[in-house]
Protein backbone atom coordinates (compact mmCIF):
# COMPACT_ATOMS: atom_id res chain seq x y z
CA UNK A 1 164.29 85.62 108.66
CA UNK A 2 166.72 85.56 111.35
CA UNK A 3 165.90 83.43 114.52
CA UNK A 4 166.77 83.76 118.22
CA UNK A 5 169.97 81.05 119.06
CA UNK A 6 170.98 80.98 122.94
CA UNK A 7 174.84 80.30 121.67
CA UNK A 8 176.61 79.11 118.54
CA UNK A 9 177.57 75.77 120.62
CA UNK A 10 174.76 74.57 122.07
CA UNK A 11 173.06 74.61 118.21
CA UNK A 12 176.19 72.43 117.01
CA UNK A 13 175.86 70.11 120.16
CA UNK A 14 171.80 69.80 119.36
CA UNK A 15 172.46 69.09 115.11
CA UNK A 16 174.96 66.59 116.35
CA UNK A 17 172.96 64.68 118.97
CA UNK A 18 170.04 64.67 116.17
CA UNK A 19 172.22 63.63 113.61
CA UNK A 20 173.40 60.22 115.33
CA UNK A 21 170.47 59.21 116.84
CA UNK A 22 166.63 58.78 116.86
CA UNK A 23 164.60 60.84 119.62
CA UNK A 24 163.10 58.72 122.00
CA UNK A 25 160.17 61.61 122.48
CA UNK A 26 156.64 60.26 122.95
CA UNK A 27 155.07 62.43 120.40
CA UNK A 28 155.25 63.36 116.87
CA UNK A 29 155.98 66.40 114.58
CA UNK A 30 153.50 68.28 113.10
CA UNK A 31 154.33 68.68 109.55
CA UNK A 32 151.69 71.15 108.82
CA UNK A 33 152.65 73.33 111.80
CA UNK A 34 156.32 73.55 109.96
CA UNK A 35 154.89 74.51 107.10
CA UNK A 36 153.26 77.29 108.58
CA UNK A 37 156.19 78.21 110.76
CA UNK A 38 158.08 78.48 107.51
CA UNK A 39 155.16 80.28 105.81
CA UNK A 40 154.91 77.14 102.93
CA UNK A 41 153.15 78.51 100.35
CA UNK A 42 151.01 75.32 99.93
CA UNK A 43 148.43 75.32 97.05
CA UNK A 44 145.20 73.28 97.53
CA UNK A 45 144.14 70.71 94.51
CA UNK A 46 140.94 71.75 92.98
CA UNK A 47 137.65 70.45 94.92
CA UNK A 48 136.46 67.11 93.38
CA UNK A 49 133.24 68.55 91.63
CA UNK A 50 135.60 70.41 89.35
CA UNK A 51 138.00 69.54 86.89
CA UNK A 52 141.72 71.42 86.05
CA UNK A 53 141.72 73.80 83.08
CA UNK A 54 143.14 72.35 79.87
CA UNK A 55 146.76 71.97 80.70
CA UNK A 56 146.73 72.97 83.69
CA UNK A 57 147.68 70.60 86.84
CA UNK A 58 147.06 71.36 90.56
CA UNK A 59 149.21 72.60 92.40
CA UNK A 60 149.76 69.38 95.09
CA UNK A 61 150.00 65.88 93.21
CA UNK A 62 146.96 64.08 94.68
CA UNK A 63 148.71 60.90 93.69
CA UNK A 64 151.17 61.38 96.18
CA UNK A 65 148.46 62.02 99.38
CA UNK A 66 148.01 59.39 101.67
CA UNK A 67 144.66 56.85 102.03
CA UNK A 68 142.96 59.73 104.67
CA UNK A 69 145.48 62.71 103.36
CA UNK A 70 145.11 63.89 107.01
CA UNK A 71 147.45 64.88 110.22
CA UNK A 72 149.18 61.88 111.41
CA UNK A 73 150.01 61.27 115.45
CA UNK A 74 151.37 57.54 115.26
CA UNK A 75 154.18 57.05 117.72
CA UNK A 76 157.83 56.01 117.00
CA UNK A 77 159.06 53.17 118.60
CA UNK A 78 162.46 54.24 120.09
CA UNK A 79 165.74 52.91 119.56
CA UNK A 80 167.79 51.39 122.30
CA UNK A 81 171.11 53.10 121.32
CA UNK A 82 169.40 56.74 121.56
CA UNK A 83 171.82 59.31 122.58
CA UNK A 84 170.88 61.40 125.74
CA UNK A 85 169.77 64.92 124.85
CA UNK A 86 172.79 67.56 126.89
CA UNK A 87 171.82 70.28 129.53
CA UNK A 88 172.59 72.93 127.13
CA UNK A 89 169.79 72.07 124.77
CA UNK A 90 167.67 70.72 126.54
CA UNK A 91 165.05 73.95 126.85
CA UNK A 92 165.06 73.96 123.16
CA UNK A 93 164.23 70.27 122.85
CA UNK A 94 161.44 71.27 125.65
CA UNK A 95 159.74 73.95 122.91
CA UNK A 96 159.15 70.96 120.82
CA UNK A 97 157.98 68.32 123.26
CA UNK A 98 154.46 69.94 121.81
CA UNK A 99 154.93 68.94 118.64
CA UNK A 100 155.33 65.11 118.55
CA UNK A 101 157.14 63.46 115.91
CA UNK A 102 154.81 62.39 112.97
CA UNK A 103 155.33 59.89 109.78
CA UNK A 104 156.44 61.72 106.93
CA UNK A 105 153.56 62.08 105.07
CA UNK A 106 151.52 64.92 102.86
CA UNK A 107 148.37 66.60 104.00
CA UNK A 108 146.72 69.88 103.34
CA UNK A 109 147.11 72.81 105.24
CA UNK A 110 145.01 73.07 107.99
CA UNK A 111 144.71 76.95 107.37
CA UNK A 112 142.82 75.60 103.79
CA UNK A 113 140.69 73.14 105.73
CA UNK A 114 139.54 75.24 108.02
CA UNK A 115 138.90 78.26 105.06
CA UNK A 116 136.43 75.64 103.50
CA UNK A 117 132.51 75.68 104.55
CA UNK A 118 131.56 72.77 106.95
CA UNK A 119 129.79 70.70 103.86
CA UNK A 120 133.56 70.76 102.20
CA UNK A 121 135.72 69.71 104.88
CA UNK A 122 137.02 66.49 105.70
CA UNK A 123 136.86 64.14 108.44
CA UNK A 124 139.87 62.97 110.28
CA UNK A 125 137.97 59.55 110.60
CA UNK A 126 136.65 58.90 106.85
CA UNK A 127 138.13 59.12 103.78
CA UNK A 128 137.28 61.76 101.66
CA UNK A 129 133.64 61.33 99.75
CA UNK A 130 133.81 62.00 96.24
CA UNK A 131 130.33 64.08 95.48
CA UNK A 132 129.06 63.50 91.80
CA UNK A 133 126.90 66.38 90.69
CA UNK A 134 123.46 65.67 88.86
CA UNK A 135 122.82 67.26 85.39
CA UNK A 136 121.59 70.71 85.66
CA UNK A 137 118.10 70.80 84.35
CA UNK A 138 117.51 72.48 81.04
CA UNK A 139 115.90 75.69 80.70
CA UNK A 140 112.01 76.72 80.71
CA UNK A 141 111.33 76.61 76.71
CA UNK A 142 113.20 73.57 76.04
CA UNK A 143 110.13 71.37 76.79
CA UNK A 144 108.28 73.84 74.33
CA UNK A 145 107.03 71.95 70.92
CA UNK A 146 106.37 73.98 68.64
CA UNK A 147 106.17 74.14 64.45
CA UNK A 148 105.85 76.80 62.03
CA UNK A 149 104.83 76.21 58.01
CA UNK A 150 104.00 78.70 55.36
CA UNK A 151 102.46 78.54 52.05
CA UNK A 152 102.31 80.03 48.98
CA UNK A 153 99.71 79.68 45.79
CA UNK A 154 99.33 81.04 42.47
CA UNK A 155 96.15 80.31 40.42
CA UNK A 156 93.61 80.87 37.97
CA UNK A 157 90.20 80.91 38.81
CA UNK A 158 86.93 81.46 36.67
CA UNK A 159 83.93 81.49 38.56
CA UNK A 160 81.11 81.65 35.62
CA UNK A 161 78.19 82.29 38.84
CA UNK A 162 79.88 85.79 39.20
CA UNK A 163 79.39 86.94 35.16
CA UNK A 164 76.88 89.42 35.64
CA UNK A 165 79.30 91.71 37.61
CA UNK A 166 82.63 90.91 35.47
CA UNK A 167 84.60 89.50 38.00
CA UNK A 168 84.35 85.75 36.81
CA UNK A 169 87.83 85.35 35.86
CA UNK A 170 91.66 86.51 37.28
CA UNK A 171 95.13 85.30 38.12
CA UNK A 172 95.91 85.24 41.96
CA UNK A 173 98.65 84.85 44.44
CA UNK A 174 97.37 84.27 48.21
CA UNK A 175 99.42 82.57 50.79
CA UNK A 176 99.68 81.28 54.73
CA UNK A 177 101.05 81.02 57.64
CA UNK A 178 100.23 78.13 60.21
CA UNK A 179 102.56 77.35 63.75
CA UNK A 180 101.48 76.37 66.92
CA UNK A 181 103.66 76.90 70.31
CA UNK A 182 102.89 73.74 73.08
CA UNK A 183 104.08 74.33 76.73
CA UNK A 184 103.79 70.82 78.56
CA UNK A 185 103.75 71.28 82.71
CA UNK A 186 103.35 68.49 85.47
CA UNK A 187 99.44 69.12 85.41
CA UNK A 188 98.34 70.90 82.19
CA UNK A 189 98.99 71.46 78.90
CA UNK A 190 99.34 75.07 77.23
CA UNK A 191 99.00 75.22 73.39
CA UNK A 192 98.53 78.52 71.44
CA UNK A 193 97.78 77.95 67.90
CA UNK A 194 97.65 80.82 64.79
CA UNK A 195 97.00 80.58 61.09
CA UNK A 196 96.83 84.17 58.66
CA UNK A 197 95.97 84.48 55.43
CA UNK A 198 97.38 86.43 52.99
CA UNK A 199 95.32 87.59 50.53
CA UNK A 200 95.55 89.88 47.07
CA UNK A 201 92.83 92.26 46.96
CA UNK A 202 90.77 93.23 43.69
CA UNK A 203 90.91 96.34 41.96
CA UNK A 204 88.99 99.21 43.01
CA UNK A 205 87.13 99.88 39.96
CA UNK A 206 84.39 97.08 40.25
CA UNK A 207 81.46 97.44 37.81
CA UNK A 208 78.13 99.05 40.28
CA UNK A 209 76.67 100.63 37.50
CA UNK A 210 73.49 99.22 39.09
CA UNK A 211 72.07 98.55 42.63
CA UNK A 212 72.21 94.86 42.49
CA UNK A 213 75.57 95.32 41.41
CA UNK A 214 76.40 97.30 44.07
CA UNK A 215 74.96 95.50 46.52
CA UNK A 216 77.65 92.55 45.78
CA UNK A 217 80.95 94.75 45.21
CA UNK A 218 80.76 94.50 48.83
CA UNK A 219 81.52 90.51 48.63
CA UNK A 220 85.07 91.72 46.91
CA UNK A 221 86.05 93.41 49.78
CA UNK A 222 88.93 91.29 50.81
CA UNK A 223 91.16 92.15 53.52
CA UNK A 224 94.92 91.71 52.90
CA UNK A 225 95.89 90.05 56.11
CA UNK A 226 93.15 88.01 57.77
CA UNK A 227 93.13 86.03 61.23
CA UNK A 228 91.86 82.78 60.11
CA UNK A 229 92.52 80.83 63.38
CA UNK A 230 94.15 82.43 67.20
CA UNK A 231 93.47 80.40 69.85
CA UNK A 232 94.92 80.16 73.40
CA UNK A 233 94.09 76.27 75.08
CA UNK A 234 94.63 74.03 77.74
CA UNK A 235 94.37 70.62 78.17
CA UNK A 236 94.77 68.17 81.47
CA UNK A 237 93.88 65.00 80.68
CA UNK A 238 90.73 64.18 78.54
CA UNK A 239 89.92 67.50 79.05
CA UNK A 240 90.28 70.90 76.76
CA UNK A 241 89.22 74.58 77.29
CA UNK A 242 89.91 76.89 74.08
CA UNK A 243 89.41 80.65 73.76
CA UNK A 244 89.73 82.43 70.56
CA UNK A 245 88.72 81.85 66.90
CA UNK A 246 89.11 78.12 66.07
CA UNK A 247 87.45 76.15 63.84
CA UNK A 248 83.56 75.08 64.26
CA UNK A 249 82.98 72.23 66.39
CA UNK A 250 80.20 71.80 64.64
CA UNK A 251 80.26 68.24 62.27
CA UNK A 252 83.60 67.24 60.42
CA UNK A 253 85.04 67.17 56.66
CA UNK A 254 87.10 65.39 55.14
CA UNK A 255 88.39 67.35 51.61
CA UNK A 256 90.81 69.41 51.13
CA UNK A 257 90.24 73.12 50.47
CA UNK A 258 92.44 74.76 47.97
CA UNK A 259 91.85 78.44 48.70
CA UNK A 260 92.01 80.73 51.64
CA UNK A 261 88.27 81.84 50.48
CA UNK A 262 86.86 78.22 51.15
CA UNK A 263 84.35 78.15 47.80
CA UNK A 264 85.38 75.06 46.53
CA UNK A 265 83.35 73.22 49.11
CA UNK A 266 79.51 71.85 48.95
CA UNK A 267 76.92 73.47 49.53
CA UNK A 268 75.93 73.43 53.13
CA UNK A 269 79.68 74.33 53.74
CA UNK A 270 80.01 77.24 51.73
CA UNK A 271 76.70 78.82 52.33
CA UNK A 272 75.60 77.35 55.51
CA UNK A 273 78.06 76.24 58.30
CA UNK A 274 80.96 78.96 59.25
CA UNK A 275 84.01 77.65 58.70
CA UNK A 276 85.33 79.42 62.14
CA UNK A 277 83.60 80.67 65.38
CA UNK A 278 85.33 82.93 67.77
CA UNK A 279 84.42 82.44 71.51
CA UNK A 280 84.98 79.58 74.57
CA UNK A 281 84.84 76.28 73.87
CA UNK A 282 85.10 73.22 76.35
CA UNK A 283 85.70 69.43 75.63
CA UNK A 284 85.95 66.40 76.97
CA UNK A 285 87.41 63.36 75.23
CA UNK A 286 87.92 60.25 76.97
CA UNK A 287 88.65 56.73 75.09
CA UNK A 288 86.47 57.37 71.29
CA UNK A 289 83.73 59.40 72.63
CA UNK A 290 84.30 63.20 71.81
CA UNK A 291 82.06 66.17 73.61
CA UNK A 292 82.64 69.55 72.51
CA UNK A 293 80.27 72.50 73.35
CA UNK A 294 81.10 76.34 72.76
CA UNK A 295 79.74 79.72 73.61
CA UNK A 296 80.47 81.52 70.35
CA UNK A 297 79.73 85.31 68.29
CA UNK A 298 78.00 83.36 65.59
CA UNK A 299 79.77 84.92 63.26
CA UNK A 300 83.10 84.85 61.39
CA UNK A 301 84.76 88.27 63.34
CA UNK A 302 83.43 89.86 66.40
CA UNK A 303 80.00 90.11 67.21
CA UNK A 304 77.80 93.15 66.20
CA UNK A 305 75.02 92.29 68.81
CA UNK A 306 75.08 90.78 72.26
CA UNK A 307 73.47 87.72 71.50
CA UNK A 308 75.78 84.47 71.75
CA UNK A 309 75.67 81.28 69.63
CA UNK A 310 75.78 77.65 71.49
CA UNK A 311 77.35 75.03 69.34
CA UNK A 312 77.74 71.42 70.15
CA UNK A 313 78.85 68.25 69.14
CA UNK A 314 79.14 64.70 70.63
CA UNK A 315 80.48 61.96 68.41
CA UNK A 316 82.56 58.80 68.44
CA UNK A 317 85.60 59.04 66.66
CA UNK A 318 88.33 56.23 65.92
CA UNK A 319 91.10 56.54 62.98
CA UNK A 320 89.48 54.77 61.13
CA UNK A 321 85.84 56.11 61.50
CA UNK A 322 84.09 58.94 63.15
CA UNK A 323 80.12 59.24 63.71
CA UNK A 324 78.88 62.37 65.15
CA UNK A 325 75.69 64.89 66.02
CA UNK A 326 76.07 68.57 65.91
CA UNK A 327 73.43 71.97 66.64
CA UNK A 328 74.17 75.48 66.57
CA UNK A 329 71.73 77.71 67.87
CA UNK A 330 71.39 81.39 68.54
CA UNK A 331 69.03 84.50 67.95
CA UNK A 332 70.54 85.79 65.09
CA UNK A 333 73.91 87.14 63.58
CA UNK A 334 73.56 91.11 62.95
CA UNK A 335 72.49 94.14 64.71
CA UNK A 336 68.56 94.56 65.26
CA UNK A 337 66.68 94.82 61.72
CA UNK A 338 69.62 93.32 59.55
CA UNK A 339 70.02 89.81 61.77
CA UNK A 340 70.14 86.95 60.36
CA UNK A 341 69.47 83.21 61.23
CA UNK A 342 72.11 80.82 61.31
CA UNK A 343 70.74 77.56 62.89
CA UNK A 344 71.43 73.81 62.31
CA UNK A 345 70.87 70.51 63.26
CA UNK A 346 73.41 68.17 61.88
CA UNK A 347 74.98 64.30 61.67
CA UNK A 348 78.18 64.00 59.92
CA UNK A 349 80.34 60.62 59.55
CA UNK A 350 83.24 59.10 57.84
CA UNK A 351 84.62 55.88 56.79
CA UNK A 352 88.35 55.14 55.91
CA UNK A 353 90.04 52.03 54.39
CA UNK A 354 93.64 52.00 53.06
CA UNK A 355 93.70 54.80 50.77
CA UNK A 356 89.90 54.98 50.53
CA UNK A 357 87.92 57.85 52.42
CA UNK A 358 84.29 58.19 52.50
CA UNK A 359 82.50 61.01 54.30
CA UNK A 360 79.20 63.01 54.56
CA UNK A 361 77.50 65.84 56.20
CA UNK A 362 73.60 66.11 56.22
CA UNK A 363 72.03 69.19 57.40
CA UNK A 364 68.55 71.18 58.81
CA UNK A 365 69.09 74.61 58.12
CA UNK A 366 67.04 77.58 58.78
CA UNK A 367 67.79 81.18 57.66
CA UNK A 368 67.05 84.52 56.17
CA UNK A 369 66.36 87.66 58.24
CA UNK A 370 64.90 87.68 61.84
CA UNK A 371 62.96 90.50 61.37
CA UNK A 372 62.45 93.42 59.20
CA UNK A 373 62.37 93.63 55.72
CA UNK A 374 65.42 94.88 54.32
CA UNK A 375 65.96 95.00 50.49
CA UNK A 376 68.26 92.33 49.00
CA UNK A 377 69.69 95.47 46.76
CA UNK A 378 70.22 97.11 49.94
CA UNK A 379 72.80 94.52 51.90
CA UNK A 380 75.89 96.04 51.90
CA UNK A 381 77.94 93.10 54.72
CA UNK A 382 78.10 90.41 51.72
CA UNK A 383 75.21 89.00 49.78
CA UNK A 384 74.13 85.56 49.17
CA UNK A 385 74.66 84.52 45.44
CA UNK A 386 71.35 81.91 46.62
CA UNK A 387 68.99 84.96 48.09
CA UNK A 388 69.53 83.74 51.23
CA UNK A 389 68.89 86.80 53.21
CA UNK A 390 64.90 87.04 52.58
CA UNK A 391 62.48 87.11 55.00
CA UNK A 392 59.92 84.62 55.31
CA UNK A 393 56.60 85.71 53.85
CA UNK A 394 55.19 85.01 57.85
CA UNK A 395 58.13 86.16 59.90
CA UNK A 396 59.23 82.87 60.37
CA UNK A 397 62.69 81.24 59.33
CA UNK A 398 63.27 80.01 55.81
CA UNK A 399 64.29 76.35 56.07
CA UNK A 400 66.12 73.99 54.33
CA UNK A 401 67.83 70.50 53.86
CA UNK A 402 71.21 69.95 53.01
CA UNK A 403 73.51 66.85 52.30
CA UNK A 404 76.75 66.12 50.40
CA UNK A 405 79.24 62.67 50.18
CA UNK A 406 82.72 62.81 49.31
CA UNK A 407 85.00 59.70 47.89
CA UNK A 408 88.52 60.67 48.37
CA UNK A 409 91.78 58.64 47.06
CA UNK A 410 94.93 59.59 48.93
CA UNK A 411 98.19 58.32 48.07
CA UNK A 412 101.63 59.15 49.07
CA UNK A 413 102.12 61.81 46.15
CA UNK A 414 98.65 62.27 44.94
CA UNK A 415 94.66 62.42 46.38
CA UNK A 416 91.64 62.73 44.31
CA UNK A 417 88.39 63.95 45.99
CA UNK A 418 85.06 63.45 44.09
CA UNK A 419 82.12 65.15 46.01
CA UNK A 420 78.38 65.85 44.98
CA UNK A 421 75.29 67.16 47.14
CA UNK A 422 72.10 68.82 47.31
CA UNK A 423 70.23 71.60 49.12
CA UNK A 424 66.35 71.92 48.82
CA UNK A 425 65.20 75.49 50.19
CA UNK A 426 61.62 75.86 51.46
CA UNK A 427 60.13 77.55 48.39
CA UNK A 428 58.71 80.77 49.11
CA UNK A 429 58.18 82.58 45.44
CA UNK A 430 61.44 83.53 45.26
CA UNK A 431 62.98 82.08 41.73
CA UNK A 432 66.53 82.38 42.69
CA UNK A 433 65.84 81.12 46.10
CA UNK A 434 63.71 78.24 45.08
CA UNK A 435 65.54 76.78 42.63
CA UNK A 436 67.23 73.23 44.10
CA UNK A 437 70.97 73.64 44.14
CA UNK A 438 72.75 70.52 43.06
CA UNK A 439 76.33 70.49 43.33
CA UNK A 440 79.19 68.47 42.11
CA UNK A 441 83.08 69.26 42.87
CA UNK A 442 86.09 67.01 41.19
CA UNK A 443 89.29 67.72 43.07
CA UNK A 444 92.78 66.96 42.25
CA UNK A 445 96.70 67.72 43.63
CA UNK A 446 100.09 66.02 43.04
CA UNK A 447 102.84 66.49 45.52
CA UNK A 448 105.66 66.87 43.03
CA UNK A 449 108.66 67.20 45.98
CA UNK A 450 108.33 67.85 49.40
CA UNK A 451 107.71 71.03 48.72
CA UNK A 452 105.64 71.85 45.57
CA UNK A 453 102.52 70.69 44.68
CA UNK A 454 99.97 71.44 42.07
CA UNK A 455 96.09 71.05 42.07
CA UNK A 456 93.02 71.59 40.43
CA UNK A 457 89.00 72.18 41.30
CA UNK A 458 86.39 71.49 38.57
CA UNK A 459 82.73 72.46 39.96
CA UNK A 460 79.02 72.28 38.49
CA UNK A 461 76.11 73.21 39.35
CA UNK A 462 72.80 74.25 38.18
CA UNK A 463 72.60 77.23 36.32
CA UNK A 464 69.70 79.76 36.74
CA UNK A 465 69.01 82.32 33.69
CA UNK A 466 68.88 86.11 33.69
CA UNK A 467 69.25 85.60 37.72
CA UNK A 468 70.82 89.39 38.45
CA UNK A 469 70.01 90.89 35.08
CA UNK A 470 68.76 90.50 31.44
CA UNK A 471 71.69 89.59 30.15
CA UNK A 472 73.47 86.95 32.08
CA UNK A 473 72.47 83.85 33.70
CA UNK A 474 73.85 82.40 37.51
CA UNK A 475 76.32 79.95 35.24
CA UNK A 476 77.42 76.89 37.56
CA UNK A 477 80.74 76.32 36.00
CA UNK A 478 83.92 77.31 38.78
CA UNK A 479 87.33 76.44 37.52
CA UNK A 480 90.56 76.11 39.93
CA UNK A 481 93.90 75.58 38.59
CA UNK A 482 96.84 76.81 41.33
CA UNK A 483 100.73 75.94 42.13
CA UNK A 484 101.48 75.87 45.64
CA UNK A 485 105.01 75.91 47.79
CA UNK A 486 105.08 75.02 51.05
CA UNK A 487 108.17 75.69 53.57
């Protein structure tokens, strides 16, 4: 760019007179004002939070900035032998009385400075503060726990109780799926938990060449995919809200249960207490004591009437041992004519040493139909291999007492479970119903890997002759022999 010269002499009198000596002017030169002047093309270094690509350098070597990397306005002493500045240039010298000479240092551009926001810039009086940022906080889900595990079984069963209709003995596959998904937040706890079953149906063509028969085809009804637990929950503190289907609250068992059909259990398990309830339940938990109490269908699946169940259960409950009182109590399960009772009063407890495991369940039961007198043939929701769905002979419920005790071994690759109770119904006439049920279950699995295990059920009971027909007795032999994988 050309520039404006008053006359080719004066500019060689004004290099020479800067050439041989120092100015004696008071103030400095503004190095930064140059650079502008000269339109410097003067590259920032990054900002401290951030780092230079791979490879890549900035653009000004921050090594070579001074301690506060700022405009300077020190004085120069002046030397005694300073040459005065001629006439002729003096008005030029005059245009840069302004800027006053300056050490020779480095600074940004103020043009940069000033471009930054206030929280950026930096203070003629400090050194600049190096600002370390914190970690950025994860997302939402990872402080989510969560787990996921699937089964799969193959078996033989023969069920000798279930001659009489010809479906005593078959090969099966069923399988599983369990997971849970926990939210943790400052105050509460969020938890959803979910188990299906999958289950193989039976053929179609079940023997109902007869009423009775028919009247239990209905038990072989199975539904492929089944909602076995799906429950949404809460907890802050020692308290818990659930709502969904869960399992009972009511008492606690110890054995392991080797099909998704739950019949190789005692008694008072299998014909008694439901295995799940779907419905509210709150508890509270502080230290060993442990209150639960639910509002509940009753039932297994949704309700058919709009009478509700209340179950309970307070207990004390360590590792090592639990000891606990439980009542369910309700109306009936069913619609109008076809309800049915489904009440009990309950202690359960259990003992555990090393590898040992003893536990128990004792029930009072009471039963049957509510009201109306509806024809065991005639059932068609699943009938009881016991005749549990009579009516009392005075409209009253049928009653009975229930107990079992289990002994269970568990080691690291192998548990043995030996189990035996008793049920004593209120006789009523009834020879099926009356007769005292005495049970008996040997249980068995080995955990050959991590992943595969076998097992095996042996059950007895008492048998009662020509109990559906002529022909064949209620047998009380059951027989469980399965492979499972588990992922």
């Amino acid at each position: 760019m050309r520039r404006f010269c008053p006359h080719p002499c004066a500019l060689l009198l004004l290099l020479c007179a800067i050439g041989s000596a120092t100015s004696e002017a008071d103030d400095d030169i503004d190095v930064l004002a140059i650079s502008r002047t000269f339109n410097a093309a003067v590259d920032p270094p990054l900002a401290p939070q951030q780092s230079s690509p791979a490879g890549a350098s900035p653009a000004v070597a921050t090594a070579g900035w001074p301690p506060h990397a700022m405009r300077s306005t020190a004085a120069v002493p002046a030397t005694a032998d300073a040459v005065a500045t001629p006439a002729l240039v003096a008005p030029m010298l005059e245009s840069l009385e302004d800027d006053k000479p300056a050490e020779r240092t480095q600074a940004l551009p103020a043009s940069f400075i000033d471009g930054l926001p206030p929280s950026q810039q930096l203070d003629v009086n400090q050194s600049p503060e190096v600002e370390i940022e914190e970690a950025p906080e994860g997302k939402w889900w990872d402080s989510l726990n969560y787990d996921l595990t699937g089964y799969g079984r193959g078996y033989y069963r023969s069920d000798r109780r279930l001659w009489f209709i010809g479906l005593e003995s078959t090969f099966g596959v069923e399988g599983g799926l369990y997971g849970y998904l926990e939210a943790p937040q400052p105050v509460w706890t969020y938890r959803l938990d979910a188990e299906l079953y999958l289950n193989q149906p039976f053929e179609r063509n079940v023997l109902v060449d007869t009423p009775t028969r028919a009247s239990f085809a209905h038990n072989f009804d199975i539904d492929v995919l089944e909602i076995s637990q799906l429950a949404l929950s809460g907890r802050r503190g020692d308290f818990l809200i659930s709502l969904g289907k869960m399992v009972t609250p009511f008492g606690r068992f110890y054995f392991p249960l080797f099909s998704n059909a739950m019949h190789d259990a005692p008694f008072i398990r299998s014909e008694a207490i439901r295995w799940r309830e779907t419905g509210i339940l709150l508890q509270y938990d502080p230290s060993i004591l442990v209150g639960t109490v639910a509002l509940t269908n009753g039932g297994l699946e949704r309700d058919a009437n709009s009478s509700k169940a209340i179950v309970a259960r307070v207990g004390l409950e360590e590792e090592n041992w639990a000891l606990g009182t439980s009542v369910k109590w309700q109306d009936g399960i069913g619609s109008e004519a076809q309800k049915e009772r489904n009440n009990h009063f309950g202690l359960d407890a259990m003992i555990k040493h090393g590898p040992w495991i003893l536990s128990g369940e004792v029930i009072y039961d009471q039963y049957g139909l509510r009201k109306g007198d509806v024809a065991l043939d005639d059932i068609f929701w699943g009938r009881s291999l016991y005749n549990r769905q009579l009516r009392h002979p005075d409209g009253g419920p049928l009653e009975g007492i229930g107990y079992y005790v289990d002994l269970g071994y568990v080691a690291e690759s192998w548990q043995l479970h030996l189990n035996y109770g008793e049920y004593y119904p209120e006789e009523i006439g009834d020879r099926i119903h009356d007769e005292v049920s005495r049970r008996g279950i040997v249980k068995f699995a080995y955990n050959v890997n991590e992943y595969f295990s076998w097992y095996s059920m042996l059950m007895f009971e008492n048998s009662v002759p020509h109990a559906f027909d002529s022909t064949h007795p209620r047998e009380g032999f059951f027989l469980l022999l399965g492979f499972q994988a588990t992922l």
